[in-house]
C-alpha atoms as a PDB file:
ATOM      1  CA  UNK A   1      50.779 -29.501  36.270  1.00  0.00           C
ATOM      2  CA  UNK A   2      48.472 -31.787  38.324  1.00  0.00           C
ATOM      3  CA  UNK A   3      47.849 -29.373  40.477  1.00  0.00           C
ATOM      4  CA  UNK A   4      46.755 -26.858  38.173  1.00  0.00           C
ATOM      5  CA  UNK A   5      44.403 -29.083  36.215  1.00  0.00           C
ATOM      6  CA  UNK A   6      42.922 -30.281  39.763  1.00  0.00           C
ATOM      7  CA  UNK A   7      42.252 -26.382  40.641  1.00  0.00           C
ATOM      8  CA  UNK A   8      40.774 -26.037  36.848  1.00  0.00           C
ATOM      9  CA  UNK A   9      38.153 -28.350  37.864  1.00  0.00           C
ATOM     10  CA  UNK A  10      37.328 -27.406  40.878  1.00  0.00           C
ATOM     11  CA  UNK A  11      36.948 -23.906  39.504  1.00  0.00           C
ATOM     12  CA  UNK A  12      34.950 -25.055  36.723  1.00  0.00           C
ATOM     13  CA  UNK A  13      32.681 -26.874  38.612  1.00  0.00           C
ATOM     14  CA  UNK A  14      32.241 -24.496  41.147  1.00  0.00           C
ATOM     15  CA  UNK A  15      31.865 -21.170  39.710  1.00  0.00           C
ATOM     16  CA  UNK A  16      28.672 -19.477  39.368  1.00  0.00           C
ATOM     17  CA  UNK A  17      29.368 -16.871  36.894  1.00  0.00           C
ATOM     18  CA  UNK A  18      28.500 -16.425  33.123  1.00  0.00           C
ATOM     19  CA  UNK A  19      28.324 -18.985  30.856  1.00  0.00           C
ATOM     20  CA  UNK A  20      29.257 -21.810  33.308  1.00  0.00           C
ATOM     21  CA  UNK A  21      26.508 -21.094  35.278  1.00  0.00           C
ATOM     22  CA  UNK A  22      24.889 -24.119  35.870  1.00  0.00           C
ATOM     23  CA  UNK A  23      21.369 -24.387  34.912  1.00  0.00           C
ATOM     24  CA  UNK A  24      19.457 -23.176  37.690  1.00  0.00           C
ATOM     25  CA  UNK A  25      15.832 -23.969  38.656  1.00  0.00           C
ATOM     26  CA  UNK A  26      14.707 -21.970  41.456  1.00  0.00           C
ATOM     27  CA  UNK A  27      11.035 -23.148  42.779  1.00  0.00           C
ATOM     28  CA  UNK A  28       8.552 -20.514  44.300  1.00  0.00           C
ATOM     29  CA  UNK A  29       5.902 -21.763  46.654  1.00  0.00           C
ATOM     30  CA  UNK A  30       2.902 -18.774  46.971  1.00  0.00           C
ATOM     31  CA  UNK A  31       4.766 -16.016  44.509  1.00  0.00           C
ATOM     32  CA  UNK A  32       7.658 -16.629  46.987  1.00  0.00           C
ATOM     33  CA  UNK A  33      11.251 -18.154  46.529  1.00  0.00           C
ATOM     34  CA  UNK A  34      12.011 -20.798  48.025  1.00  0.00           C
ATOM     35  CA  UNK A  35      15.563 -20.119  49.603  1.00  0.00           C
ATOM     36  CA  UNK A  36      16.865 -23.981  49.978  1.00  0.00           C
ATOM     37  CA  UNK A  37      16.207 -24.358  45.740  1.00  0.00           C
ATOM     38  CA  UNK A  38      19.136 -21.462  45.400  1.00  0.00           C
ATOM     39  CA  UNK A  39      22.312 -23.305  44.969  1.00  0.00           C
ATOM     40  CA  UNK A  40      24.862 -20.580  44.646  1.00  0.00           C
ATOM     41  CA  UNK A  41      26.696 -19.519  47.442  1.00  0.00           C
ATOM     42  CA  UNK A  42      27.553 -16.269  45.448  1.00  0.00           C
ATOM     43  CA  UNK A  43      23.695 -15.734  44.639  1.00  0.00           C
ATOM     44  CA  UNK A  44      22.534 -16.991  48.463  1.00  0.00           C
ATOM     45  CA  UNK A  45      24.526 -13.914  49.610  1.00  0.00           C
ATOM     46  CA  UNK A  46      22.726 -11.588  47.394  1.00  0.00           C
ATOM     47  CA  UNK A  47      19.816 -12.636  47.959  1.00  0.00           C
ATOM     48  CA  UNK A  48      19.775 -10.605  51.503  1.00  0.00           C
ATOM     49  CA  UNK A  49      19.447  -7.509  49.475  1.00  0.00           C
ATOM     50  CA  UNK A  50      16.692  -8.856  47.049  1.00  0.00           C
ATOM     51  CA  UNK A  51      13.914  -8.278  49.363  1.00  0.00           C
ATOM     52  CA  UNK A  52      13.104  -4.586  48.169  1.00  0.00           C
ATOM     53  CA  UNK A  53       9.431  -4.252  49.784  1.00  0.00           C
ATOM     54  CA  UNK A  54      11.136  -5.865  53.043  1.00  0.00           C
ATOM     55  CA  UNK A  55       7.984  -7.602  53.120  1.00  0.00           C
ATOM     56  CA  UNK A  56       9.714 -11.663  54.069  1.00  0.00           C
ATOM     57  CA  UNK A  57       8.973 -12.619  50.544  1.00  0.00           C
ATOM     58  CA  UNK A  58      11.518 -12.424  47.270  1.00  0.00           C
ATOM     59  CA  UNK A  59       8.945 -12.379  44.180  1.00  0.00           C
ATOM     60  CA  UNK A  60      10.001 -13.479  40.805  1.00  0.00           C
ATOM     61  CA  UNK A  61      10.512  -9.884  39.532  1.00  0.00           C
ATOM     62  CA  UNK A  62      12.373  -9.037  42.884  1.00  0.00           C
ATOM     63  CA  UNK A  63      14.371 -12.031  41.912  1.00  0.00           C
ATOM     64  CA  UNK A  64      14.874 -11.576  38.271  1.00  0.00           C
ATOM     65  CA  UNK A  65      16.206  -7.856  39.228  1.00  0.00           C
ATOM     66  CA  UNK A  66      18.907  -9.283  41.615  1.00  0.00           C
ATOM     67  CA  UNK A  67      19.911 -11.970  38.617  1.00  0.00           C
ATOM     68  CA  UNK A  68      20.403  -8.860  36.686  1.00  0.00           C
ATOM     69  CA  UNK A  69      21.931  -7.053  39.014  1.00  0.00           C
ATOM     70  CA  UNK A  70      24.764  -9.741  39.420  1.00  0.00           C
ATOM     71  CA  UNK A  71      25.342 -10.085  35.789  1.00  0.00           C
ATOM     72  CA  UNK A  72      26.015  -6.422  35.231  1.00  0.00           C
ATOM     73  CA  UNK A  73      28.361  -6.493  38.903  1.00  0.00           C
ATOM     74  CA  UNK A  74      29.997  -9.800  36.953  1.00  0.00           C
ATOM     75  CA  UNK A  75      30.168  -7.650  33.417  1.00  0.00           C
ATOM     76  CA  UNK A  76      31.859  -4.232  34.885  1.00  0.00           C
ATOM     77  CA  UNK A  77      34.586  -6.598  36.930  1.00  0.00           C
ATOM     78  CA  UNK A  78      35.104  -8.598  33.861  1.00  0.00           C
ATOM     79  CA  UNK A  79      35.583  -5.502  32.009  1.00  0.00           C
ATOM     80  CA  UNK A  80      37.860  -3.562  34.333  1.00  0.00           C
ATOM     81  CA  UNK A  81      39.872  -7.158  35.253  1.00  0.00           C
ATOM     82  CA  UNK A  82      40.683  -6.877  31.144  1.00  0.00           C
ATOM     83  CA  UNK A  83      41.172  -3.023  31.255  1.00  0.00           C
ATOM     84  CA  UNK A  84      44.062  -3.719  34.137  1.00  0.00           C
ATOM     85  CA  UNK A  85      45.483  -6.674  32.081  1.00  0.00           C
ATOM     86  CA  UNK A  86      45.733  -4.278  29.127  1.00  0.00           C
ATOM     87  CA  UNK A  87      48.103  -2.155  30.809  1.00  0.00           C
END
C-alpha cells in the first residue's frame, strides 16, 4: 500500500498531461521561446518538431500549435486507452 501511494505521488507530481498540468509560464525573448523556461520533459521533446519555418526560432503561434497538437495526441490515447478497457 505504501508503495502505491509513494508511486501516486510521484505520478501526480510529475505528469504533464491534462488537467494536472502544472501552470506553465513559458518566457519569449525577441518573438522567440526561450527553451530553458519549458519545464516538461514530454513538451521539451516536442518541441524539436515545433520549428515549422526551420528558421532557429519557435514563435508563439508555432508554439501554441505544438500545445495543441499534444493535447489532441493526449485526447485520441486517452480515448482509445478507454476504448481497450471497454472490451
Amino acid at each position: 500500500m505504501i508503495v502505491f501511494a509513494l508511486g501516486f505521488a510521484v505520478a501526480k507530481i510529475t505528469c504533464c498531461r491534462g488537467h494536472r498540468m502544472p501552470k506553465m509560464q513559458p518566457k519569449f525573448e525577441n518573438g522567440c521561446l526561450v527553451m530553458d523556461s519549458v519545464k516538461c520533459p514530454k513538451m521539451q521533446s516536442e518541441l524539436v518538431f515545433a520549428d515549422t519555418d526551420m528558421n532557429g526560432c519557435i514563435t508563439h503561434a508555432e508554439f501554441d500549435s505544438m500545445k495543441k497538437s499534444m493535447h489532441k495526441k493526449m485526447r485520441e490515447h486517452r480515448m482509445n486507452r478507454e476504448e481497450r478497457d471497454d472490451d
